[in-house]
PDB file of N, CA and C in Angstrom:
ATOM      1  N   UNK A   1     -49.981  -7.198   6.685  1.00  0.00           N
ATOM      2  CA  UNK A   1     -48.861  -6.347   7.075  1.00  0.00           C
ATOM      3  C   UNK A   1     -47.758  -6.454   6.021  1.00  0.00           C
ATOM      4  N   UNK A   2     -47.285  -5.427   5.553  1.00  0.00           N
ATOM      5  CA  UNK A   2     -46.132  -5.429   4.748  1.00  0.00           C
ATOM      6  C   UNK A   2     -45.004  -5.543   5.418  1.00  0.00           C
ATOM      7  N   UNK A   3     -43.807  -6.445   4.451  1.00  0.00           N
ATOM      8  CA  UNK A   3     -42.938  -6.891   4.810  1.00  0.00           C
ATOM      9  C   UNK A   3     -41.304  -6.321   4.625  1.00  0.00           C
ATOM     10  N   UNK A   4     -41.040  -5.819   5.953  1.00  0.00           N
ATOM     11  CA  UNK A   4     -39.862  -4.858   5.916  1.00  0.00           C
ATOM     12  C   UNK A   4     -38.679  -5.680   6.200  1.00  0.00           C
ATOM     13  N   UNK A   5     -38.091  -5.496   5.531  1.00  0.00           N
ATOM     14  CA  UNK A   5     -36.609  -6.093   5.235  1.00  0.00           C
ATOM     15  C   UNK A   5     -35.980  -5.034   5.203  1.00  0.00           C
ATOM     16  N   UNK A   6     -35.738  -3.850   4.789  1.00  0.00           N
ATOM     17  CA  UNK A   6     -34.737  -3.054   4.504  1.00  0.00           C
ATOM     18  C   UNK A   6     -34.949  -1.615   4.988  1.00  0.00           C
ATOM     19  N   UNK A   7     -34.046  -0.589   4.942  1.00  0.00           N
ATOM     20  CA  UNK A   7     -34.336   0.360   5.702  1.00  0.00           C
ATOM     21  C   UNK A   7     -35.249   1.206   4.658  1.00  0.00           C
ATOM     22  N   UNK A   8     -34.900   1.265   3.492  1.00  0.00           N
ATOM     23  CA  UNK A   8     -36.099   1.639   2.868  1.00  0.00           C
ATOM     24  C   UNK A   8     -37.468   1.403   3.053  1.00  0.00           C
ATOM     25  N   UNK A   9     -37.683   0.523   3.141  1.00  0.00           N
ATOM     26  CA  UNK A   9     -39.416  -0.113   3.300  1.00  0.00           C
ATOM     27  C   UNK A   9     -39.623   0.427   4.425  1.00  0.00           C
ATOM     28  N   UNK A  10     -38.737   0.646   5.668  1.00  0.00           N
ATOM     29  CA  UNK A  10     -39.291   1.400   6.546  1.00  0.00           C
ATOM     30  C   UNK A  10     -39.921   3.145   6.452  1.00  0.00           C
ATOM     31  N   UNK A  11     -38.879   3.496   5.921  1.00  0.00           N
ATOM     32  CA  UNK A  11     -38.644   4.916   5.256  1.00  0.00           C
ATOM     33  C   UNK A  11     -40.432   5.196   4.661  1.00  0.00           C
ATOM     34  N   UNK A  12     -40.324   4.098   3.622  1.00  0.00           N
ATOM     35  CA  UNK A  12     -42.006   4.131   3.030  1.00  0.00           C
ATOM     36  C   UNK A  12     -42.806   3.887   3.795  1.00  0.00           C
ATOM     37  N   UNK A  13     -43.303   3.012   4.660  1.00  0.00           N
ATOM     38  CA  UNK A  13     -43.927   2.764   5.515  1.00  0.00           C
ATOM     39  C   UNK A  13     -44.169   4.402   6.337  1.00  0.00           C
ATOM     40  N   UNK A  14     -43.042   4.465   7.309  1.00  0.00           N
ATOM     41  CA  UNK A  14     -43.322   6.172   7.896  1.00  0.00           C
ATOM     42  C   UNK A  14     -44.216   6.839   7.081  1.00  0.00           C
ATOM     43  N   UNK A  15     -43.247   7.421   5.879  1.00  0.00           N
ATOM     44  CA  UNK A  15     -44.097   8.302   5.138  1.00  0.00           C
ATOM     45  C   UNK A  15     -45.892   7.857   5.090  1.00  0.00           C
ATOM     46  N   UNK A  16     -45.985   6.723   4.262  1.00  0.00           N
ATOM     47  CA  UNK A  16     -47.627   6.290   4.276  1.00  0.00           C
ATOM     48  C   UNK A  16     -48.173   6.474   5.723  1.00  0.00           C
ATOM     49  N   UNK A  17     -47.589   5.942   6.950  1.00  0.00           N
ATOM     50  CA  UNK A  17     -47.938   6.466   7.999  1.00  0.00           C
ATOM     51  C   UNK A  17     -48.359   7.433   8.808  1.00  0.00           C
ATOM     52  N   UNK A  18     -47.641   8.369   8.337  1.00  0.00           N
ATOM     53  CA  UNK A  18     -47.509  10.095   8.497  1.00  0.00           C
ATOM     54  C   UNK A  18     -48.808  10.631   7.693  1.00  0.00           C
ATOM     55  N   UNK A  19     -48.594  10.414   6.731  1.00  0.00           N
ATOM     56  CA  UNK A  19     -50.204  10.503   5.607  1.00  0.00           C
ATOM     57  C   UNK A  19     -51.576   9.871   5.610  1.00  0.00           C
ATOM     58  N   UNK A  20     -51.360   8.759   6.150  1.00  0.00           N
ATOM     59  CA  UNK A  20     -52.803   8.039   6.461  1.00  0.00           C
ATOM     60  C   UNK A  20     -53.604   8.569   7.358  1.00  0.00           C
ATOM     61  N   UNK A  21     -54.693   9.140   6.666  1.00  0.00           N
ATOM     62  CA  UNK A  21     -55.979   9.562   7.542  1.00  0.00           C
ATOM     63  C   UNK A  21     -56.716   8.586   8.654  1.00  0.00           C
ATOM     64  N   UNK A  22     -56.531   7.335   8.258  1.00  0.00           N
ATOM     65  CA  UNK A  22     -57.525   6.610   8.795  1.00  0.00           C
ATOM     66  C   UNK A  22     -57.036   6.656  10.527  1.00  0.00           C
ATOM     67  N   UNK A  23     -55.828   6.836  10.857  1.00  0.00           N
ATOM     68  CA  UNK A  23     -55.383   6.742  11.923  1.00  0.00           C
ATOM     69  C   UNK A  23     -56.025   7.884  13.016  1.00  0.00           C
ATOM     70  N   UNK A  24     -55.869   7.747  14.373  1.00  0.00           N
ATOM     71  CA  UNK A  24     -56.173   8.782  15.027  1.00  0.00           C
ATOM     72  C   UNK A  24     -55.085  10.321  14.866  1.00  0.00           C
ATOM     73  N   UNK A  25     -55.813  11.175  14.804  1.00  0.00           N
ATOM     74  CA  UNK A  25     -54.843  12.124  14.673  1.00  0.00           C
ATOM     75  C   UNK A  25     -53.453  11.858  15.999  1.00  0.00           C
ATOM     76  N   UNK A  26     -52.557  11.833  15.484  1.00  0.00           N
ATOM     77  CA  UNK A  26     -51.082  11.788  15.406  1.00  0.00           C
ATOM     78  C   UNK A  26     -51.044  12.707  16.943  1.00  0.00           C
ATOM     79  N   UNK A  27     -51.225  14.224  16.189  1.00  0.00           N
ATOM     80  CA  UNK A  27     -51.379  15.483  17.289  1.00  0.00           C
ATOM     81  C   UNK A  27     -51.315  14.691  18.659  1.00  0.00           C
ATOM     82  N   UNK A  28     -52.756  14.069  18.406  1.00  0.00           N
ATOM     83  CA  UNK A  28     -53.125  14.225  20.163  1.00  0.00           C
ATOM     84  C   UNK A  28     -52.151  13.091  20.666  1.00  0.00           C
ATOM     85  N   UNK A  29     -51.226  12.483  19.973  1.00  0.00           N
ATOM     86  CA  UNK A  29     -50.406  11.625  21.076  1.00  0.00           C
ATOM     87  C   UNK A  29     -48.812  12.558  21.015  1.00  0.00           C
ATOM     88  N   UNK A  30     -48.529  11.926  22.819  1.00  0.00           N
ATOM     89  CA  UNK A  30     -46.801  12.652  22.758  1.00  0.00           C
ATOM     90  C   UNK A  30     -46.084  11.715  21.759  1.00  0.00           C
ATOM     91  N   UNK A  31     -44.923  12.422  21.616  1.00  0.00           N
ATOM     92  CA  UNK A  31     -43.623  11.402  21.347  1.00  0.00           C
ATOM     93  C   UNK A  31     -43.615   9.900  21.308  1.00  0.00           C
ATOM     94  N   UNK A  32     -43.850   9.377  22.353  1.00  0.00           N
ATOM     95  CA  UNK A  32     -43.539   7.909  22.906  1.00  0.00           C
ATOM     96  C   UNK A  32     -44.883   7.292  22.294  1.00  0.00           C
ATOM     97  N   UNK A  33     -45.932   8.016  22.187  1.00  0.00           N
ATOM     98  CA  UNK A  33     -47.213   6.901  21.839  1.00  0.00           C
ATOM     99  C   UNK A  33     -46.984   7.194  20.465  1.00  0.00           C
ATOM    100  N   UNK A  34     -46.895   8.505  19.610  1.00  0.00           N
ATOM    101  CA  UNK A  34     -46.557   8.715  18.256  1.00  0.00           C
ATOM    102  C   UNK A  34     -45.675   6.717  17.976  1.00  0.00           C
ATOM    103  N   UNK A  35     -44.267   6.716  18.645  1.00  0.00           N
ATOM    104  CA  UNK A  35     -43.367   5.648  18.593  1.00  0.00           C
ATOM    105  C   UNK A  35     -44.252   4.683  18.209  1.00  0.00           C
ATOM    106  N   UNK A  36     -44.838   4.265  19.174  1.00  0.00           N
ATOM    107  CA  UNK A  36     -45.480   2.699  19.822  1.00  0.00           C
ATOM    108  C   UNK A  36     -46.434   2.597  19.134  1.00  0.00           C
ATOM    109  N   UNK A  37     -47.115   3.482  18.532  1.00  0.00           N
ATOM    110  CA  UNK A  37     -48.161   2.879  17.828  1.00  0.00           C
ATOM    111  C   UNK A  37     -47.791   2.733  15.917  1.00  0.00           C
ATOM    112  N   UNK A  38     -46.702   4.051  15.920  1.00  0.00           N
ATOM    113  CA  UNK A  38     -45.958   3.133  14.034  1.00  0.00           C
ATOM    114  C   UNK A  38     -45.224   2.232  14.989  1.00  0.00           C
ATOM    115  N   UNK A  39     -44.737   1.363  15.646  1.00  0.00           N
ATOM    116  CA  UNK A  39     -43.692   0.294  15.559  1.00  0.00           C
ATOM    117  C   UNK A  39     -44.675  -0.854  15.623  1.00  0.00           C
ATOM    118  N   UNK A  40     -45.937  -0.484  16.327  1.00  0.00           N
ATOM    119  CA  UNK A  40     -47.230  -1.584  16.542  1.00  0.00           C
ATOM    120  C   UNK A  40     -47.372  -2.127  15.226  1.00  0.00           C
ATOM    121  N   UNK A  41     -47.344  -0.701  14.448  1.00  0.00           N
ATOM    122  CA  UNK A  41     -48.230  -1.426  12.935  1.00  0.00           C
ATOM    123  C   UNK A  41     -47.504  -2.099  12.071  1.00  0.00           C
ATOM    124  N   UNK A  42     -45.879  -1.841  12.157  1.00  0.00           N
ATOM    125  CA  UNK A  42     -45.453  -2.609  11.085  1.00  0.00           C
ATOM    126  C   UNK A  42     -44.785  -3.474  11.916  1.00  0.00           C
ATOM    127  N   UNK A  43     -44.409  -3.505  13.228  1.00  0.00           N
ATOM    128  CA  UNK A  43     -42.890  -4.696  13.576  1.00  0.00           C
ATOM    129  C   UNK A  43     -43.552  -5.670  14.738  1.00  0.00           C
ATOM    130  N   UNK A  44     -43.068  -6.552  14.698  1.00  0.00           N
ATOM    131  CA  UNK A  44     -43.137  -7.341  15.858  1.00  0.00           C
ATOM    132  C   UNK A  44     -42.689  -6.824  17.484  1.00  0.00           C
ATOM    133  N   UNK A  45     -43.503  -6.590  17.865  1.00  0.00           N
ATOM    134  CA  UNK A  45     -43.112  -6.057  19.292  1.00  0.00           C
ATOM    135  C   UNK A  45     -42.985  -6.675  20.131  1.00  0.00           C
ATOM    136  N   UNK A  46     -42.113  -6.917  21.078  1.00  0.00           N
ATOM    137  CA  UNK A  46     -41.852  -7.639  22.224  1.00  0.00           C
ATOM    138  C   UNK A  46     -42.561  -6.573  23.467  1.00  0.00           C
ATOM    139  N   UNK A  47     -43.562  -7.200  23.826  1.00  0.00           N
ATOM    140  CA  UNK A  47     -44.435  -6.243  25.062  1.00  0.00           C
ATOM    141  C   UNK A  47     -43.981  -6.519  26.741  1.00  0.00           C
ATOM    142  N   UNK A  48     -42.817  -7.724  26.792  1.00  0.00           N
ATOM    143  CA  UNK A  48     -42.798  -7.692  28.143  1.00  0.00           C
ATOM    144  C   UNK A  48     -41.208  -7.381  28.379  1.00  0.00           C
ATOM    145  N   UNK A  49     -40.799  -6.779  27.426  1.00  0.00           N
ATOM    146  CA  UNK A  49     -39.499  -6.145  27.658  1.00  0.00           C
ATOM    147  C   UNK A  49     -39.213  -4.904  27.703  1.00  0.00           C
ATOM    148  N   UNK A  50     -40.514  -4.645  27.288  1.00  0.00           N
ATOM    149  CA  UNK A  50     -40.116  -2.731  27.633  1.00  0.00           C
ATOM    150  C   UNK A  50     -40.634  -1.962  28.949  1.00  0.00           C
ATOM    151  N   UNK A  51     -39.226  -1.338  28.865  1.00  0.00           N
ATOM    152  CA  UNK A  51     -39.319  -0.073  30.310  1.00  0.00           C
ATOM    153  C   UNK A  51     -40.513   0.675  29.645  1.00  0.00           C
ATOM    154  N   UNK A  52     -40.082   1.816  30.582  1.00  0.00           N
ATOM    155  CA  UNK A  52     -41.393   3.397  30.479  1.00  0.00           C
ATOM    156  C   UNK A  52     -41.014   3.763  28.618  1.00  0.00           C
ATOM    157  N   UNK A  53     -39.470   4.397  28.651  1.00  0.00           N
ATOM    158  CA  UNK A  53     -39.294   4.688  27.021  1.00  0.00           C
ATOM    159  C   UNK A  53     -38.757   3.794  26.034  1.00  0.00           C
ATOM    160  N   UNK A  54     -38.597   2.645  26.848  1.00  0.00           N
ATOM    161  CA  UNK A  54     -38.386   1.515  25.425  1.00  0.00           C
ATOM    162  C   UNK A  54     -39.073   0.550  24.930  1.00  0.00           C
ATOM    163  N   UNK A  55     -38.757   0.801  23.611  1.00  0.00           N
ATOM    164  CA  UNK A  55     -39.417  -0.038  23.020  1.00  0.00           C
ATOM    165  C   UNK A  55     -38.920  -1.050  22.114  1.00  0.00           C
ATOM    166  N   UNK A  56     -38.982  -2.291  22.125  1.00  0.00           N
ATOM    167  CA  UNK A  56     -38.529  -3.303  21.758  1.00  0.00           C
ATOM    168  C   UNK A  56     -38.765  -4.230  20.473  1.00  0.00           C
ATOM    169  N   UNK A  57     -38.241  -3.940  19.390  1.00  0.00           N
ATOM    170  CA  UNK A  57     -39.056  -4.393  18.161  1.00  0.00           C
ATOM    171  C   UNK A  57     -38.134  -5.509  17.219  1.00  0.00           C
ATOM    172  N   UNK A  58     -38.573  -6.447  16.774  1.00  0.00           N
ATOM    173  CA  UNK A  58     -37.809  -7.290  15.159  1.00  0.00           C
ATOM    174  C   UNK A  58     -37.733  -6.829  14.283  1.00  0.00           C
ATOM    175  N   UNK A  59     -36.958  -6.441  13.595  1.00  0.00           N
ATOM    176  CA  UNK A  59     -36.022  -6.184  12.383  1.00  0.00           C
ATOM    177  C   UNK A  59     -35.135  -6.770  12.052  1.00  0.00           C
ATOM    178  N   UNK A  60     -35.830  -7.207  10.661  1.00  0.00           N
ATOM    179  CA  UNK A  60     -34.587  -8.411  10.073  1.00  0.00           C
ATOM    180  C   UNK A  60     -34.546  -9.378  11.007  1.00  0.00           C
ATOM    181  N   UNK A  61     -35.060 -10.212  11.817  1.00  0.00           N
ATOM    182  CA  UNK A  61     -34.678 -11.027  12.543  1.00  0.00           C
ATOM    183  C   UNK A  61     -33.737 -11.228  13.814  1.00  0.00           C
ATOM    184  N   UNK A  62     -33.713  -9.604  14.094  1.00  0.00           N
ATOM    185  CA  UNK A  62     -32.748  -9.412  15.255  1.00  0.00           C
ATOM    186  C   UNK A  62     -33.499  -8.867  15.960  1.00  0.00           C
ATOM    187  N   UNK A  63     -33.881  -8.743  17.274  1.00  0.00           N
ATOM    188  CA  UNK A  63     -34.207  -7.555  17.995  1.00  0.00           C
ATOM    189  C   UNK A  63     -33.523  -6.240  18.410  1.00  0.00           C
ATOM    190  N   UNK A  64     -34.442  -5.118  18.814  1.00  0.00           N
ATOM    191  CA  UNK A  64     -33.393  -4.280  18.983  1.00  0.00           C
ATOM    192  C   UNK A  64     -34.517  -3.077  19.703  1.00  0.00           C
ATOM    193  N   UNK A  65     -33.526  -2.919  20.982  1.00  0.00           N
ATOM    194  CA  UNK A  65     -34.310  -1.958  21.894  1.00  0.00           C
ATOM    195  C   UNK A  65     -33.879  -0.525  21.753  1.00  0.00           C
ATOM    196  N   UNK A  66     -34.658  -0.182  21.251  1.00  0.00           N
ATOM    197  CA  UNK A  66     -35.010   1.816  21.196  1.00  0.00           C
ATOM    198  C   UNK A  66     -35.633   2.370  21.975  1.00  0.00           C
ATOM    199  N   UNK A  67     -34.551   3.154  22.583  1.00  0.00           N
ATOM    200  CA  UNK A  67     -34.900   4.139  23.502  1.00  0.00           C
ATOM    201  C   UNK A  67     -35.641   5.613  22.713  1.00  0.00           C
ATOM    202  N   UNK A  68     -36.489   5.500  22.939  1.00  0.00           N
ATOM    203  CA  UNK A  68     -37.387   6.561  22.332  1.00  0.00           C
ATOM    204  C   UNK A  68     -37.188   7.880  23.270  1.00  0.00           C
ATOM    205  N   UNK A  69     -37.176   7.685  24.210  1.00  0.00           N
ATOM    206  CA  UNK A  69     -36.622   9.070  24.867  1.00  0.00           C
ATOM    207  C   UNK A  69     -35.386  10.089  24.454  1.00  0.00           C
ATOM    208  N   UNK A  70     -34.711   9.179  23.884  1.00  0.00           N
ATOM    209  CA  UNK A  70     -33.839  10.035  23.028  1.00  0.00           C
ATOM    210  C   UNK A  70     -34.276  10.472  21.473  1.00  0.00           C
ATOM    211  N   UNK A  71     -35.719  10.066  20.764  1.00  0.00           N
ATOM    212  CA  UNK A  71     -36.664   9.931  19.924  1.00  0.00           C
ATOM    213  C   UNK A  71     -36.313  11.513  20.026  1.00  0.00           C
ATOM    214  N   UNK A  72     -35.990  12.024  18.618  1.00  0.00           N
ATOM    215  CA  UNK A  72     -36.113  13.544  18.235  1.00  0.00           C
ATOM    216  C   UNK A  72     -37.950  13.193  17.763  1.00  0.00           C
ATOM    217  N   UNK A  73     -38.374  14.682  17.459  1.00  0.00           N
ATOM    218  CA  UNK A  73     -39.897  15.059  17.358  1.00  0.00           C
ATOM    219  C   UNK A  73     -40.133  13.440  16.235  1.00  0.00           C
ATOM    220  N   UNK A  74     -41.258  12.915  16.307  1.00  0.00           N
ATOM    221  CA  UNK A  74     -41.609  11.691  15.539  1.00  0.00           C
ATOM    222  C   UNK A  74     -41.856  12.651  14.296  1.00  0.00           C
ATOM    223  N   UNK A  75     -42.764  14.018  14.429  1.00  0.00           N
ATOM    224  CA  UNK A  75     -43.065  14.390  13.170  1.00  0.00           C
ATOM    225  C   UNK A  75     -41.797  14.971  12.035  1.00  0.00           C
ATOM    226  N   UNK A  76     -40.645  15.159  12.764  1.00  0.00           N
ATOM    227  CA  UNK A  76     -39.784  15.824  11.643  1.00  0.00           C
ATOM    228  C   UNK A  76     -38.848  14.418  11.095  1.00  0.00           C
ATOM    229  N   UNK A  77     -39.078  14.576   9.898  1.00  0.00           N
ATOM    230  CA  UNK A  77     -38.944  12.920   9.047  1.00  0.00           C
ATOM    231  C   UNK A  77     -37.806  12.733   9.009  1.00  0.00           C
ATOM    232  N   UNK A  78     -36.686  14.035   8.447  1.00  0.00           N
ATOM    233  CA  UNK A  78     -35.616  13.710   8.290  1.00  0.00           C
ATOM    234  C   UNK A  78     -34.842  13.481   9.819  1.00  0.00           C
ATOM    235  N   UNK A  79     -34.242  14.679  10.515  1.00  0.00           N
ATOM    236  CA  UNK A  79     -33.900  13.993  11.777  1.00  0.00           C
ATOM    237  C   UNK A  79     -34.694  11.893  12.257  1.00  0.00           C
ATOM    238  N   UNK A  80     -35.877  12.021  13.005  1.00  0.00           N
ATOM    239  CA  UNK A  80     -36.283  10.574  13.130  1.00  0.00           C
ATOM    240  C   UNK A  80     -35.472   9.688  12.142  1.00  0.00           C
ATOM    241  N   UNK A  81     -35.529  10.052  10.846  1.00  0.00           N
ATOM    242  CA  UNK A  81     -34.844   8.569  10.149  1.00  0.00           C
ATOM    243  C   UNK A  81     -33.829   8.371  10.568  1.00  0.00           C
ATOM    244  N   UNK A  82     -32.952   9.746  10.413  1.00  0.00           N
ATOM    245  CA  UNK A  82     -31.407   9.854  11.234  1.00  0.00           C
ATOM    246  C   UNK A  82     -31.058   8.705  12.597  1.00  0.00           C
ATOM    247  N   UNK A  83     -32.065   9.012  13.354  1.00  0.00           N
ATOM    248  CA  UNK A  83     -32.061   8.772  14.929  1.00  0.00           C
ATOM    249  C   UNK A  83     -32.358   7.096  14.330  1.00  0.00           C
ATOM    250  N   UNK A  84     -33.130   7.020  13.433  1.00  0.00           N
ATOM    251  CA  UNK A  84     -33.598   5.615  13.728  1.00  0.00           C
ATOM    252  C   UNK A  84     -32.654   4.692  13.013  1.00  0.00           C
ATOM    253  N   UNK A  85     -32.026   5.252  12.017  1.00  0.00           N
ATOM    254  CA  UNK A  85     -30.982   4.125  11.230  1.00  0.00           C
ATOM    255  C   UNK A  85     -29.892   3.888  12.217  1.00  0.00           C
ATOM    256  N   UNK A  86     -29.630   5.161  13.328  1.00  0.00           N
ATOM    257  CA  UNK A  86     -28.401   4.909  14.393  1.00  0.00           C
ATOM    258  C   UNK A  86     -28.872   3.630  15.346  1.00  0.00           C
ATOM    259  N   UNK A  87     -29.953   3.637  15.752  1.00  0.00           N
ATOM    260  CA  UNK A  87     -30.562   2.917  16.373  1.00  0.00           C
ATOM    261  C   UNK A  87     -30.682   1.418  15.830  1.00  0.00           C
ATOM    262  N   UNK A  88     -30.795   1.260  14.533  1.00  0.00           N
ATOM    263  CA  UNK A  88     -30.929   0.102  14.001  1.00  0.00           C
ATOM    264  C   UNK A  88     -30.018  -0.385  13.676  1.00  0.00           C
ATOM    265  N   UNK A  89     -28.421   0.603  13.817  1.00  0.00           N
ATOM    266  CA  UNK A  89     -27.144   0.531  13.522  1.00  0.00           C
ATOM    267  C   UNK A  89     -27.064   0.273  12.162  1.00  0.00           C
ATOM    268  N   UNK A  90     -27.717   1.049  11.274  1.00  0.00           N
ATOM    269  CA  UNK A  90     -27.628   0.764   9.841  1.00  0.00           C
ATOM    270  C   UNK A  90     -26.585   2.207   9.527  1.00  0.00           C
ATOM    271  N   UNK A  91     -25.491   1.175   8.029  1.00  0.00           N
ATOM    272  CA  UNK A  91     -24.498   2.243   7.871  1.00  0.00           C
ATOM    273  C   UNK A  91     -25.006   3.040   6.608  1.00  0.00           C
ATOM    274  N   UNK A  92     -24.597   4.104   6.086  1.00  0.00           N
ATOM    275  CA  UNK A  92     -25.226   4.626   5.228  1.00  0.00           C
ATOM    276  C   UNK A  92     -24.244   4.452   4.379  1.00  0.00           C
TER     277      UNK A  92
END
């Protein structure tokens, strides 16, 4: 697993994510499984803290619960990063 420290590496990560064939097509999941399964692959997930739309992940050594229900479309890159740096409370 590659090692994300910064909001960039996430940024890359998505993208390779978004592009990798090997995965199940994307399509057939909603929103929330789109989420859960990129946060599976790169972050540490905390599995007994999440409700129905949250999801609970390490970054940088902090945790931090995302409400994915407020998750704009996973596929449109720019909005999601938007949503997700607010979420990670990263300043630009």
């Amino acid at each position: 697993m590659r090692a994300i420290q910064i909001f960039d590496d996430i940024q890359q990560v998505y993208i390779d994510f978004i592009a990798n064939r090997q995965y199940p097509r994307l399509e057939s999941l909603n929103n929330w499984g789109k989420n859960r399964f990129f946060f599976s692959q790169y972050f540490r997930m905390i599995e007994d803290w999440h409700l129905t739309e949250q999801i609970v992940i390490e970054f940088n050594q902090q945790f931090y619960s995302l409400d994915t229900g407020t998750a704009p479309d996973f596929m449109d890159q720019d909005k999601y990063m938007a949503w997700l740096m607010e979420q990670l409370q990263i300043l630009k």
